[in-house]
Protein backbone atom coordinates (compact mmCIF):
# COMPACT_ATOMS: atom_id res chain seq x y z
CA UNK A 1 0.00 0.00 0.00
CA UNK A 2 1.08 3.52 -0.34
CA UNK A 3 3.10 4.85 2.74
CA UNK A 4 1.95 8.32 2.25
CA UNK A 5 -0.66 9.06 4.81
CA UNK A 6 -4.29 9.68 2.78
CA UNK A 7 -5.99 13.58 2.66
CA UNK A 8 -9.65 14.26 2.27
CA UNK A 9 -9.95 13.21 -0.78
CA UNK A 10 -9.42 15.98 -3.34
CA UNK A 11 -12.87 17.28 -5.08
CA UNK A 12 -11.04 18.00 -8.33
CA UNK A 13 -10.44 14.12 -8.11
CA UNK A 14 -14.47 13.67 -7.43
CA UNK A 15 -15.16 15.09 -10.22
CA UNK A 16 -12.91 13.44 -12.63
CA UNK A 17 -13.03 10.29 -11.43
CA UNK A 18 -17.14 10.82 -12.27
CA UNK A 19 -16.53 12.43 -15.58
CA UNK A 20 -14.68 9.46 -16.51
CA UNK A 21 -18.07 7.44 -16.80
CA UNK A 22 -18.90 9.37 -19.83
CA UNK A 23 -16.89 7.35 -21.89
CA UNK A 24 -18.76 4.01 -20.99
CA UNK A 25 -21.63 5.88 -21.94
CA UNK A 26 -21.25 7.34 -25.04
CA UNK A 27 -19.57 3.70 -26.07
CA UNK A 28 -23.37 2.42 -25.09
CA UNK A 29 -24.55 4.71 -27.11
CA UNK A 30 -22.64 4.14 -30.46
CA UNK A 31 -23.13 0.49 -29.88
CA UNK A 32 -26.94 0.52 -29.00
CA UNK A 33 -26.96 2.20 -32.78
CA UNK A 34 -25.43 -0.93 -34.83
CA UNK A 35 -28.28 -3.32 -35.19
CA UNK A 36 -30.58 -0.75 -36.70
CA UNK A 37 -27.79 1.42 -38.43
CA UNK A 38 -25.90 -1.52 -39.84
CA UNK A 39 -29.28 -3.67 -40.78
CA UNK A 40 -31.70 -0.60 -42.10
CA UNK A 41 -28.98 1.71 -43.02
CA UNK A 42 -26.46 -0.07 -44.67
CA UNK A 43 -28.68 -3.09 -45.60
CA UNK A 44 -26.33 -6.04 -43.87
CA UNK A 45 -28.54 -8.92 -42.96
CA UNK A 46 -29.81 -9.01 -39.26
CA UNK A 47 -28.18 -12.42 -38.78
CA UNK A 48 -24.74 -11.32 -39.70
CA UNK A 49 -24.81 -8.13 -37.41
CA UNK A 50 -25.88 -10.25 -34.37
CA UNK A 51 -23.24 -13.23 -35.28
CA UNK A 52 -20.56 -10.18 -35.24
CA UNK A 53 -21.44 -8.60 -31.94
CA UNK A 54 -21.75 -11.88 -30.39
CA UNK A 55 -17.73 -12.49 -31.53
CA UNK A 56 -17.49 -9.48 -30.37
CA UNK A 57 -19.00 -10.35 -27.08
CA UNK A 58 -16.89 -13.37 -26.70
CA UNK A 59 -13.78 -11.71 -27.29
CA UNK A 60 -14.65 -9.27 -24.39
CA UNK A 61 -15.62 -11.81 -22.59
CA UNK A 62 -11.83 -12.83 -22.35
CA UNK A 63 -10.20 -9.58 -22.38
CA UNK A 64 -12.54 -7.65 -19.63
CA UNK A 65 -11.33 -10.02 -16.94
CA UNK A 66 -7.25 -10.16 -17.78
CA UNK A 67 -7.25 -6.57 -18.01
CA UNK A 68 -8.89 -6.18 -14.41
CA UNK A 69 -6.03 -9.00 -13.26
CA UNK A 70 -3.08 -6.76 -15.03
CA UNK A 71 -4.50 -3.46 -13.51
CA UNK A 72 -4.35 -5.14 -9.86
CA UNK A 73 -0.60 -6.19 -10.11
CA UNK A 74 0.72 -3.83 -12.28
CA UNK A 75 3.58 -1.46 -11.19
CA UNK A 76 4.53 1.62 -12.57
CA UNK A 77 5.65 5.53 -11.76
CA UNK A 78 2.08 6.27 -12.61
CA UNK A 79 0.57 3.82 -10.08
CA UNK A 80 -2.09 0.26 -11.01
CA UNK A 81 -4.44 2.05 -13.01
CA UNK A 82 -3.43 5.15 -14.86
CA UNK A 83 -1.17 4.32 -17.44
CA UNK A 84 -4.05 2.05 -18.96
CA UNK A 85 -6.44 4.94 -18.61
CA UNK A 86 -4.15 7.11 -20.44
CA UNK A 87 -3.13 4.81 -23.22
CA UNK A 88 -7.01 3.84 -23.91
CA UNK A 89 -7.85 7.57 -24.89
CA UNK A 90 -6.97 7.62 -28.59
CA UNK A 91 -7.74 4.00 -29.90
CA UNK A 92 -11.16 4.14 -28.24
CA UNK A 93 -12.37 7.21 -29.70
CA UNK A 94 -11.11 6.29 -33.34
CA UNK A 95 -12.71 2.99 -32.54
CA UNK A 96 -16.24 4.52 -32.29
CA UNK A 97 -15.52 7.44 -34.77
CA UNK A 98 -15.05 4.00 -37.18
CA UNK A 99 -17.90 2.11 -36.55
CA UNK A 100 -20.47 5.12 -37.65
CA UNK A 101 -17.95 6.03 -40.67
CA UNK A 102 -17.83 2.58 -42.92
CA UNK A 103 -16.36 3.13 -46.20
CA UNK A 104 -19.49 3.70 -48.69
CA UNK A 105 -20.08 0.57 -51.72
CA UNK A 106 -18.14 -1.89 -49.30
CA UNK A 107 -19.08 -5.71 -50.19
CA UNK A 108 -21.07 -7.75 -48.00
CA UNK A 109 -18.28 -9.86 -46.08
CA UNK A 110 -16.40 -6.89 -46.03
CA UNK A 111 -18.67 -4.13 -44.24
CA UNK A 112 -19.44 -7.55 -41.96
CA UNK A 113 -15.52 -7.51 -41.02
CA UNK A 114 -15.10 -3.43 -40.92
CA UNK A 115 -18.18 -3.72 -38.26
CA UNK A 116 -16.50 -6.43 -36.59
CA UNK A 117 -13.21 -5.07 -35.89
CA UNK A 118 -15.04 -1.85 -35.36
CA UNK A 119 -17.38 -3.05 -32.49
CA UNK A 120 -14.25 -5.44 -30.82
CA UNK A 121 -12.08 -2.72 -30.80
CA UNK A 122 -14.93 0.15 -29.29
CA UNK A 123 -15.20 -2.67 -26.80
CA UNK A 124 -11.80 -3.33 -25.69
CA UNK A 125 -10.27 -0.15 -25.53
CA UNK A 126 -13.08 1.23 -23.39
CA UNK A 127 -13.05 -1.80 -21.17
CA UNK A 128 -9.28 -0.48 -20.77
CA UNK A 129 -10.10 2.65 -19.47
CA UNK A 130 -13.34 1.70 -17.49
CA UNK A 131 -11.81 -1.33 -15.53
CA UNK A 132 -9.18 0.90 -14.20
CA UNK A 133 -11.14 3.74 -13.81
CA UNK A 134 -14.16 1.94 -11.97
CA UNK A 135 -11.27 0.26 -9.94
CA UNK A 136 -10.36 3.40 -8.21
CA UNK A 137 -13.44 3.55 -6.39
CA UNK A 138 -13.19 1.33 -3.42
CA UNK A 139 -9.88 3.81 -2.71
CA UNK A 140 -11.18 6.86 -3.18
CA UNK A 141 -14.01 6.21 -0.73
CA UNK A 142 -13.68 3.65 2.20
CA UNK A 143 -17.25 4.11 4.05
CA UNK A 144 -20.03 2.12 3.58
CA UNK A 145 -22.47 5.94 3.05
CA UNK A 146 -19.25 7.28 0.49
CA UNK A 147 -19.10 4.39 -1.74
CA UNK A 148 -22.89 4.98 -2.83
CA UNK A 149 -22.61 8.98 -2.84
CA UNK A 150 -19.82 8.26 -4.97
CA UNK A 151 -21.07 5.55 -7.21
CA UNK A 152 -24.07 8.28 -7.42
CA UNK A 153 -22.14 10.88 -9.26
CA UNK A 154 -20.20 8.62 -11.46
CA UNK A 155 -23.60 6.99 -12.53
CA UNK A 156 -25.53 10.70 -12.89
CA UNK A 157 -22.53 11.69 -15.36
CA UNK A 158 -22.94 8.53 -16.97
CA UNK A 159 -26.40 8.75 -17.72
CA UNK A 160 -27.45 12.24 -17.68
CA UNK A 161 -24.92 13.80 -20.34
CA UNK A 162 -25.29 10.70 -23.05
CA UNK A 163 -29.03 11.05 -22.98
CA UNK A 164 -28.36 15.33 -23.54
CA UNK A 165 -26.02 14.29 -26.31
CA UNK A 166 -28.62 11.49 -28.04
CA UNK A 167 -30.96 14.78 -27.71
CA UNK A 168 -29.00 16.82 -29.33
CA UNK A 169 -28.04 14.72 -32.07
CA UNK A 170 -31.53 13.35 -32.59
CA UNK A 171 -32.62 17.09 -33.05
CA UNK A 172 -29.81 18.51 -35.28
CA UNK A 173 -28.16 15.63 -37.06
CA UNK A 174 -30.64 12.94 -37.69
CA UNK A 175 -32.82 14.99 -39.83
CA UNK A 176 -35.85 13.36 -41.62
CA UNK A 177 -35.21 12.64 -45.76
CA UNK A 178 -35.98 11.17 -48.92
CA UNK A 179 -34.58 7.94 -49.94
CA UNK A 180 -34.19 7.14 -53.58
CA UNK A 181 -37.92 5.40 -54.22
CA UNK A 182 -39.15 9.01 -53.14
CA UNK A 183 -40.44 7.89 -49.59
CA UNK A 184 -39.85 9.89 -46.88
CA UNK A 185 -37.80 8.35 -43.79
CA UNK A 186 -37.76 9.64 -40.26
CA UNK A 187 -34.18 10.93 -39.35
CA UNK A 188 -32.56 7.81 -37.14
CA UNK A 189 -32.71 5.88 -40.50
CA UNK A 190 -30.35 9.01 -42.11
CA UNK A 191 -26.82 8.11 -42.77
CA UNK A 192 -25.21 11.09 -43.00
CA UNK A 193 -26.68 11.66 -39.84
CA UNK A 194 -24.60 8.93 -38.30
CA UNK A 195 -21.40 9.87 -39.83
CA UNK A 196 -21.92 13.41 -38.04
CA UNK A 197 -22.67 11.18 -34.92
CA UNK A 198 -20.03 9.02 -34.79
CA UNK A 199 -17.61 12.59 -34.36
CA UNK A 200 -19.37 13.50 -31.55
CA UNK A 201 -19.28 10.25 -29.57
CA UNK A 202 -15.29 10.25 -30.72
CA UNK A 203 -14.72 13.61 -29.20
CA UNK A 204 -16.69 13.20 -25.82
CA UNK A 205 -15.31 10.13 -25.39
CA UNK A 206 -11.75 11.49 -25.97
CA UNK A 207 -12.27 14.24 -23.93
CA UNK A 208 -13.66 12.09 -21.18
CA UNK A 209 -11.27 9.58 -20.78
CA UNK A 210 -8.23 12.53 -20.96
CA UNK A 211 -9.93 15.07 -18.27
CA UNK A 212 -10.57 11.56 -16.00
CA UNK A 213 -6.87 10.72 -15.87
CA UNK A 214 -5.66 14.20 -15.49
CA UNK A 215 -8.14 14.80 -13.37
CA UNK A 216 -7.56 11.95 -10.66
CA UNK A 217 -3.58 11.80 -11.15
CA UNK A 218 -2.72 13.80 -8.31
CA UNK A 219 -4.44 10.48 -6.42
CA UNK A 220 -1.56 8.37 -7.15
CA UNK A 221 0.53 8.55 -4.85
CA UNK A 222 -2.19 7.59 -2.46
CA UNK A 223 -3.24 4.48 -3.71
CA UNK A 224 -2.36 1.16 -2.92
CA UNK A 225 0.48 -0.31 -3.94
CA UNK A 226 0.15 -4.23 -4.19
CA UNK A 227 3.00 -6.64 -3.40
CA UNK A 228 3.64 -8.96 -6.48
CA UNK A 229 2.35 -12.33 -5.96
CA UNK A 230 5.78 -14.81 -4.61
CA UNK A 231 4.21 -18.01 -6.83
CA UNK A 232 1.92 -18.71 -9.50
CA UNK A 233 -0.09 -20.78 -6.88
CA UNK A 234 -0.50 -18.08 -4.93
CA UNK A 235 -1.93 -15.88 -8.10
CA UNK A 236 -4.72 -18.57 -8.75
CA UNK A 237 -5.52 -18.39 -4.81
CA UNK A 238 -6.47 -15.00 -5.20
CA UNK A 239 -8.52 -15.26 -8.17
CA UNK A 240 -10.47 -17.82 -6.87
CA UNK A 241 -11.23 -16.35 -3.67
CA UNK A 242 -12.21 -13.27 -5.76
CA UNK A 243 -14.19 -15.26 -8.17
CA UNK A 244 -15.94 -17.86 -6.00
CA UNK A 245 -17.19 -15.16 -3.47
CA UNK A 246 -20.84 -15.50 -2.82
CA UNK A 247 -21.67 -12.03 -2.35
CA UNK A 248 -19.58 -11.66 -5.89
CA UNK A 249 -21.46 -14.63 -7.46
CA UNK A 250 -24.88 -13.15 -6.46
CA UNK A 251 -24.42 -10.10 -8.07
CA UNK A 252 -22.40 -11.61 -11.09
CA UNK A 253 -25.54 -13.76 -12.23
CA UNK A 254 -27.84 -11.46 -11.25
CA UNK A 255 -25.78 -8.97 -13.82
CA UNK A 256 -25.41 -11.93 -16.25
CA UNK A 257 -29.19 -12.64 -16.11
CA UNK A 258 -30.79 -8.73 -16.06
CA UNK A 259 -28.20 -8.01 -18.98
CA UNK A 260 -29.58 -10.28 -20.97
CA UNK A 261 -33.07 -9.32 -19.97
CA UNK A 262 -31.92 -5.06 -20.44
CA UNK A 263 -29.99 -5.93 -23.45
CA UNK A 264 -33.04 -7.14 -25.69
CA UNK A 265 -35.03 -3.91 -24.42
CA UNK A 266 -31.75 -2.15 -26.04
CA UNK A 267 -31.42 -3.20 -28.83
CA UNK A 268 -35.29 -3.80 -29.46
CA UNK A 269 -35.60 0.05 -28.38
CA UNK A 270 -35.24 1.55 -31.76
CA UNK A 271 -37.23 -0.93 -33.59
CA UNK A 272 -40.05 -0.83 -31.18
CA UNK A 273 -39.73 3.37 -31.31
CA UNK A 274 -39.78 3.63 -34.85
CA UNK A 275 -41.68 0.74 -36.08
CA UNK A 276 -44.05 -0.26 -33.32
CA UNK A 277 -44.62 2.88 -31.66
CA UNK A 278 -44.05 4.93 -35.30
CA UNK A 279 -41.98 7.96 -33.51
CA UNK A 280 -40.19 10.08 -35.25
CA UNK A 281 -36.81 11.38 -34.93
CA UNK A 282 -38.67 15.00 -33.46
CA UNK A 283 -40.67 12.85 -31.19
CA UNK A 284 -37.72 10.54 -30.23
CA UNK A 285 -35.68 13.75 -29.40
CA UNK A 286 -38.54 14.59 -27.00
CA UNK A 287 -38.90 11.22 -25.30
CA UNK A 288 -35.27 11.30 -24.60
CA UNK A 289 -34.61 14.85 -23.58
CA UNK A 290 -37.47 13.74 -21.28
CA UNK A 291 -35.12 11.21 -19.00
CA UNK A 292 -33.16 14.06 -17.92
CA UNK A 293 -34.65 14.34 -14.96
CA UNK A 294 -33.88 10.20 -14.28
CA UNK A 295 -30.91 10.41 -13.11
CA UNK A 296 -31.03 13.53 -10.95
CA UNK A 297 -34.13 12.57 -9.38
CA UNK A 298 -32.16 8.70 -9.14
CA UNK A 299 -28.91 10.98 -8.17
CA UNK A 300 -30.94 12.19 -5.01
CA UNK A 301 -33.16 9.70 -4.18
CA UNK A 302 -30.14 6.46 -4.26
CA UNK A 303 -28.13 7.79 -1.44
CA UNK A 304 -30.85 8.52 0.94
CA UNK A 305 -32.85 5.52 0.21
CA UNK A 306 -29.63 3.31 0.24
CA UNK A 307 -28.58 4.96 4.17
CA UNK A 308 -32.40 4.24 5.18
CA UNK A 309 -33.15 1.25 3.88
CA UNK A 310 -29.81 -0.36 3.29
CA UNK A 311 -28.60 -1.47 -0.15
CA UNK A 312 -29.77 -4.67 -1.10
CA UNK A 313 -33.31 -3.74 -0.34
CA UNK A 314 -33.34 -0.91 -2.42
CA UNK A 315 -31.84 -2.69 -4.94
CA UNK A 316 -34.37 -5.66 -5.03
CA UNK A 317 -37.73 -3.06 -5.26
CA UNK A 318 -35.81 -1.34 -7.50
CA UNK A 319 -35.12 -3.26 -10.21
CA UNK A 320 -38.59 -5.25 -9.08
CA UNK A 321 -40.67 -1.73 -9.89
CA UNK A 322 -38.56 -1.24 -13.24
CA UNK A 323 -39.81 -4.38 -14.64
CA UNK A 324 -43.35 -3.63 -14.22
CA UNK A 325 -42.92 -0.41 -16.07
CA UNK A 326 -40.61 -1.97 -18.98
CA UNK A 327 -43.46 -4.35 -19.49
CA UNK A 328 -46.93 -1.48 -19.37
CA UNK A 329 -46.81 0.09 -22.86
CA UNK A 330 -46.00 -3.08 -24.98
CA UNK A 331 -48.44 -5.30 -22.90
CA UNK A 332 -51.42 -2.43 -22.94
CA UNK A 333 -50.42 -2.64 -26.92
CA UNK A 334 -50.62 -6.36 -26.98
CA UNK A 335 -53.81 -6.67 -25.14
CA UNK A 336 -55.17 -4.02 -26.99
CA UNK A 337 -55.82 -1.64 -24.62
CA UNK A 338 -54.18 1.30 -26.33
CA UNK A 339 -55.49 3.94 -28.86
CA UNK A 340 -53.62 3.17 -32.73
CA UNK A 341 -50.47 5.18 -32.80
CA UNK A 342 -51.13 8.87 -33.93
CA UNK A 343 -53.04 9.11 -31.04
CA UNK A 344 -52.14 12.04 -28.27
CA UNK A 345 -52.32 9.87 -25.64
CA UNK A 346 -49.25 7.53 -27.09
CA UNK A 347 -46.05 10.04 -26.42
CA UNK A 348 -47.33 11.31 -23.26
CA UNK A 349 -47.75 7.81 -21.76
CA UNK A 350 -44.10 6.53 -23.19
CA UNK A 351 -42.44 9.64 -21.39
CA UNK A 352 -44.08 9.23 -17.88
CA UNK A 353 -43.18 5.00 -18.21
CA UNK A 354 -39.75 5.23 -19.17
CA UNK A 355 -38.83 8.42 -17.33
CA UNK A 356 -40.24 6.26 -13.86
CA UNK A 357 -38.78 3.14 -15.25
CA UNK A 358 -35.24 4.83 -16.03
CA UNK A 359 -35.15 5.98 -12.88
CA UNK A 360 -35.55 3.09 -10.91
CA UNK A 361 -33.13 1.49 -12.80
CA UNK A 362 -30.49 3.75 -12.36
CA UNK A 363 -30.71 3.80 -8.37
CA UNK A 364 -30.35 0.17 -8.64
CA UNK A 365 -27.10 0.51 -10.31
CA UNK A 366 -26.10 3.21 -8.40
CA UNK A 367 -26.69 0.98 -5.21
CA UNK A 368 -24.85 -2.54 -7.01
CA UNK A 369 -21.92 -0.86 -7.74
CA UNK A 370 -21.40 0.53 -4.42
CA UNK A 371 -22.79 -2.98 -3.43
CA UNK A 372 -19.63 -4.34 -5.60
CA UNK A 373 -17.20 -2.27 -4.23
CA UNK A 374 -17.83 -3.76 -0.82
CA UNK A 375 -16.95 -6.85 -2.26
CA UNK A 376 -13.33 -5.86 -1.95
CA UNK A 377 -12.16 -6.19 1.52
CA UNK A 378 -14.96 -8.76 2.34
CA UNK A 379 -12.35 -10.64 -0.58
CA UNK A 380 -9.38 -9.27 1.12
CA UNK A 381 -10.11 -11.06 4.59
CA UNK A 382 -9.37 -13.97 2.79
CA UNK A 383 -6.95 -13.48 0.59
CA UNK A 384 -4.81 -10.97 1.73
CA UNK A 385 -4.56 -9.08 -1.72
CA UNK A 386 -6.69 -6.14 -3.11
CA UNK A 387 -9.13 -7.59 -6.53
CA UNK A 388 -10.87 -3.71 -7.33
CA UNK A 389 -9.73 -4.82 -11.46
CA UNK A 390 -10.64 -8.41 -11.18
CA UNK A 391 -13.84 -7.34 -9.35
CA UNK A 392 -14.91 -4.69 -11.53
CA UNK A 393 -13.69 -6.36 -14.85
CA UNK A 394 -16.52 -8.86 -14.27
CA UNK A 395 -19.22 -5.91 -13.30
CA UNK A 396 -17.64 -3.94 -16.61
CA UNK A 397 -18.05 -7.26 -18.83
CA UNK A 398 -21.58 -7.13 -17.50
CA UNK A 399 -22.80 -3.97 -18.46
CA UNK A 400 -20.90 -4.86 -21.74
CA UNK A 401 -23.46 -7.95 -21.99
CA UNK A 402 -26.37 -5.49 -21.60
CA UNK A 403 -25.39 -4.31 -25.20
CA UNK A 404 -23.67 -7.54 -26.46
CA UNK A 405 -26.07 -10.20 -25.92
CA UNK A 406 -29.00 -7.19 -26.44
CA UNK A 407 -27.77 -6.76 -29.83
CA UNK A 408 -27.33 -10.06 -30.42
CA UNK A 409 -30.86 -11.46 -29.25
CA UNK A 410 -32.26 -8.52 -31.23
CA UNK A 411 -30.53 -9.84 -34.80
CA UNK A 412 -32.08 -13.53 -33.77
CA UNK A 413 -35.23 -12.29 -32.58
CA UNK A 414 -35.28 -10.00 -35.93
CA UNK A 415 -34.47 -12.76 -38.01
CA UNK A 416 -36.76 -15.64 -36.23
CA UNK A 417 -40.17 -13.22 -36.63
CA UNK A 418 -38.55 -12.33 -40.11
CA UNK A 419 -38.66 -8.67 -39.78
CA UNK A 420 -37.46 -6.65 -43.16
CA UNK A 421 -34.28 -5.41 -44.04
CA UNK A 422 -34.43 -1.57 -45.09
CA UNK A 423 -38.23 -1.17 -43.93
CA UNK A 424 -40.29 1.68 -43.73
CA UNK A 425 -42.60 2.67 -40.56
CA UNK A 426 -45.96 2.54 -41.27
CA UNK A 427 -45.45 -0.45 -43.76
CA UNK A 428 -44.45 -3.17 -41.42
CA UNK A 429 -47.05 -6.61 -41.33
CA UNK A 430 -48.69 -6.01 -38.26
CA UNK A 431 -48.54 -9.54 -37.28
CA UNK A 432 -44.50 -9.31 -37.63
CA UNK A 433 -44.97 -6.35 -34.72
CA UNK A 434 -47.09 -8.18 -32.73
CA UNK A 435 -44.94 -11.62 -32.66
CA UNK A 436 -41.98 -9.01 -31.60
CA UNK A 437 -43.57 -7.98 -28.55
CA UNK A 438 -44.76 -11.46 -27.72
CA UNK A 439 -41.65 -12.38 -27.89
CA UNK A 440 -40.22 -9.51 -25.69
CA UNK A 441 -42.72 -9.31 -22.96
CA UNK A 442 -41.80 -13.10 -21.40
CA UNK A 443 -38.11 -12.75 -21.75
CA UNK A 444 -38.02 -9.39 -20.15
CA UNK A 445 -40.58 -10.82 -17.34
CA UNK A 446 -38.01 -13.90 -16.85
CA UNK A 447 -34.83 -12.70 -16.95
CA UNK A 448 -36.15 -9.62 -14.33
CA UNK A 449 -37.74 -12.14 -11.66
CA UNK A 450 -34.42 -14.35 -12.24
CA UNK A 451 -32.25 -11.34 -11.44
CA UNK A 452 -33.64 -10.05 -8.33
CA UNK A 453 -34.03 -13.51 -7.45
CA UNK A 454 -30.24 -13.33 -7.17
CA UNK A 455 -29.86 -10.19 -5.32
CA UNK A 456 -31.21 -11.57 -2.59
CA UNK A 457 -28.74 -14.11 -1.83
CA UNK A 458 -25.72 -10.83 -1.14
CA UNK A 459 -25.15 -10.40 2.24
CA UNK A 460 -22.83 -8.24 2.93
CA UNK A 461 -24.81 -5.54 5.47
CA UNK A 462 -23.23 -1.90 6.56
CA UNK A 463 -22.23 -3.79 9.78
CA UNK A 464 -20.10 -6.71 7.96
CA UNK A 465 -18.75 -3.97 6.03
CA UNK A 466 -17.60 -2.24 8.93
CA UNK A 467 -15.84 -5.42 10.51
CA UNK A 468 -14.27 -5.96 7.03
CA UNK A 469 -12.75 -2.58 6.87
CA UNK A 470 -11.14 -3.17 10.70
CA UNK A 471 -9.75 -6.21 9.23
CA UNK A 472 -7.97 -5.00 6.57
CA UNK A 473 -5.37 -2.37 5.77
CA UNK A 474 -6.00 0.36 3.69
């Protein structure tokens, strides 16, 4: 550990080390965009863009964890975590620039491999910043109350700003046109709008990831400093404590489980929005700039419900309340209990559910990640080494599944209920729609009650944590 004696930490470093979220975020964004950009857009078959983010999945799959495990051990002027933060900055924002900039008349097989390597290497370099960068947390805040307040900001930066940015770029870039039969297309199906796009994720996302590192450098010297492990035995000790943790496993497959669940309602999103719902990209813009106030409201209401109630309460109603509201619109629809879109009553209703349902969800991953980070010295009683990487390299791959496998359900799900390539709203079978949502509701339902079901096995309370925290050096 470091032998210099730890300040109040600096809120310059606060700051940064919330800003630094941004990058995960805007990475969601550009990836929640593929399925419907690469399938309507640029006309590549449904099947193919799932098979590619599911490679893509895979690979991160086996990169997330060894760069958490590298981060832990590795030693350096610039501490564990920073030198991977810095060196993530460039690559990662060319990476996303890429993936909304394919070369124009590219064959089949080959815009298949430029979106491959595009959507890998978005993934990876991210996960490279974000591992580290989430890793810092436990550190920077010790107390059971801090870890949440903290995990608060760094999930209101995350949140708040990419949905102002989707906003912004729904209202200015993706502007509604003509496509060459003379039909007019609402403006997410534009794609020169997604060229201008992918710029604006690149430079956030630089910008982020720099202004993060600079920002929490000055922490360094502060941080712990981990003894290199004497054998390899000793190595594969510490990884399985980390690994086989109950408290870790609960909240592992509850993330495996609710990611798959979250994942199809993100990727689904924009087919269900323009094609289901019939929004267009004026409407979308207002839906959006309408969950704003979801992560402040989550932003004050986490912390204090989290103190009160205790974390793994919270977390269960939470993401118990969510799934009722994910399910409302698309079940009234199915049942046929709502007006035909058109109707006034449609937008208003889709901006009160998702704005409730957004919020719930984010206090729940406000309150699991500081859940997570008290993983790490109920882990440390028993092996004797800090895991923060290895930890949060599994809750990173995670959240990386919530696009992944979303994406990738949503190119099977697309191709099983044989939904067109390059279609236009309004002109959709109805029965294709309807088999979409039947499809969605009971996998959403499942995968929800599964989750939560998890939850409740954690068991680390404020007062273990406490006992934890005596046991271990900091």
């Amino acid at each position: 550990m470091s032998d210099i004696a730890r300040p109040p930490i600096f809120k310059l470093s606060k700051f940064s080390f919330a800003i630094g979220s941004l990058a995960f975020g805007l990475k969601s964004v550009a990836l929640g965009l593929v399925m419907l950009f690469y399938n309507q857009v640029m006309g590549l078959p449904a099947a193919w863009v799932s098979t590619g983010i599911g490679i893509a999945l895979i690979v991160d799959a086996i990169v997330d964890p060894l760069i958490g495990q590298i981060s832990d051990t590795w030693h350096s002027r610039w501490g564990r975590r920073h030198p991977f933060m810095y060196a993530s900055a460039v690559p990662a924002s060319i990476a996303v620039w890429a993936l909304l900039n394919p070369p124009q008349g590219l064959p089949i097989g080959s815009l298949f491999i430029y979106m491959l390597t595009c959507v890998i290497g978005a993934r990876v370099f991210i996960s490279m910043f974000e591992i580290p960068s989430a890793s810092l947390l436990p550190e920077l805040a010790t107390s059971y109350d801090d870890r949440t307040v903290m995990s608060t900001y760094r999930t209101l930066v995350g949140i708040f700003f990419p949905i102002m940015i989707v906003v912004i770029a729904m209202a200015t870039l993706m502007t509604p046109f003509v496509n060459t039969s003379g039909q007019k297309m609402p403006g997410q199906l534009n794609p020169v709008g997604y060229a201008n796009y992918g710029i604006m994720l690149a430079v956030f996302i630089f910008l982020s990831i720099l202004l993060s590192a600079v920002g929490t450098h000055r922490e360094i010297k502060y941080l712990h400093v981990e003894k290199k492990h004497e054998t390899l035995a000793d190595l594969i000790a510490t990884i399985r404590y980390t690994l086989l943790d109950k408290n870790f496993l609960a909240l592992s497959i509850a993330g495996v489980v609710s990611g798959i669940g979250a994942g199809l309602v993100g990727g689904l999103t924009e087919y269900f929005n323009t094609y289901f719902w019939e929004l267009s990209a004026t409407q979308l813009s207002t839906l959006t700039g309408s969950l704003l106030i979801s992560p402040i409201a989550a932003a004050i209401l986490g912390p204090y419900m989290a103190k009160k109630f205790g974390k793994k309460k919270v977390a269960i109603w939470n993401f118990s309340l969510s799934m009722l509201c994910g399910i409302l619109p698309v079940g009234l629809r199915t049942l046929g209990l709502l007006p035909p879109n058109g109707s006034p009553i449609i937008l208003p209703l889709l901006i009160v559910d998702s704005a409730l349902a957004v919020t719930l969800v984010i206090i729940g991953l406000i309150v699991t990640t500081s859940m997570m980070a008290d993983i790490v010295e109920q882990v440390m009683t028993k092996s004797g080494k800090r895991s923060e990487g290895l930890i949060f390299s599994a809750d990173t791959m995670l959240k990386q599944i919530v696009t992944g496998v979303g994406s990738m359900g949503t190119g099977i799900i697309l191709n099983f209920i044989k939904f067109p390539d390059k279609a236009v709203p309004g002109q959709v079978d109805a029965e294709v729609l309807h088999r979409m949502a039947l499809i969605y509701l009971p996998i959403t339902i499942t995968t929800s009650i599964i989750a939560i079901a998890m939850i409740s096995f954690y068991s680390i309370s404020r007062d273990d944590h406490e006992r934890n925290l005596a046991k271990v050096p900091l």
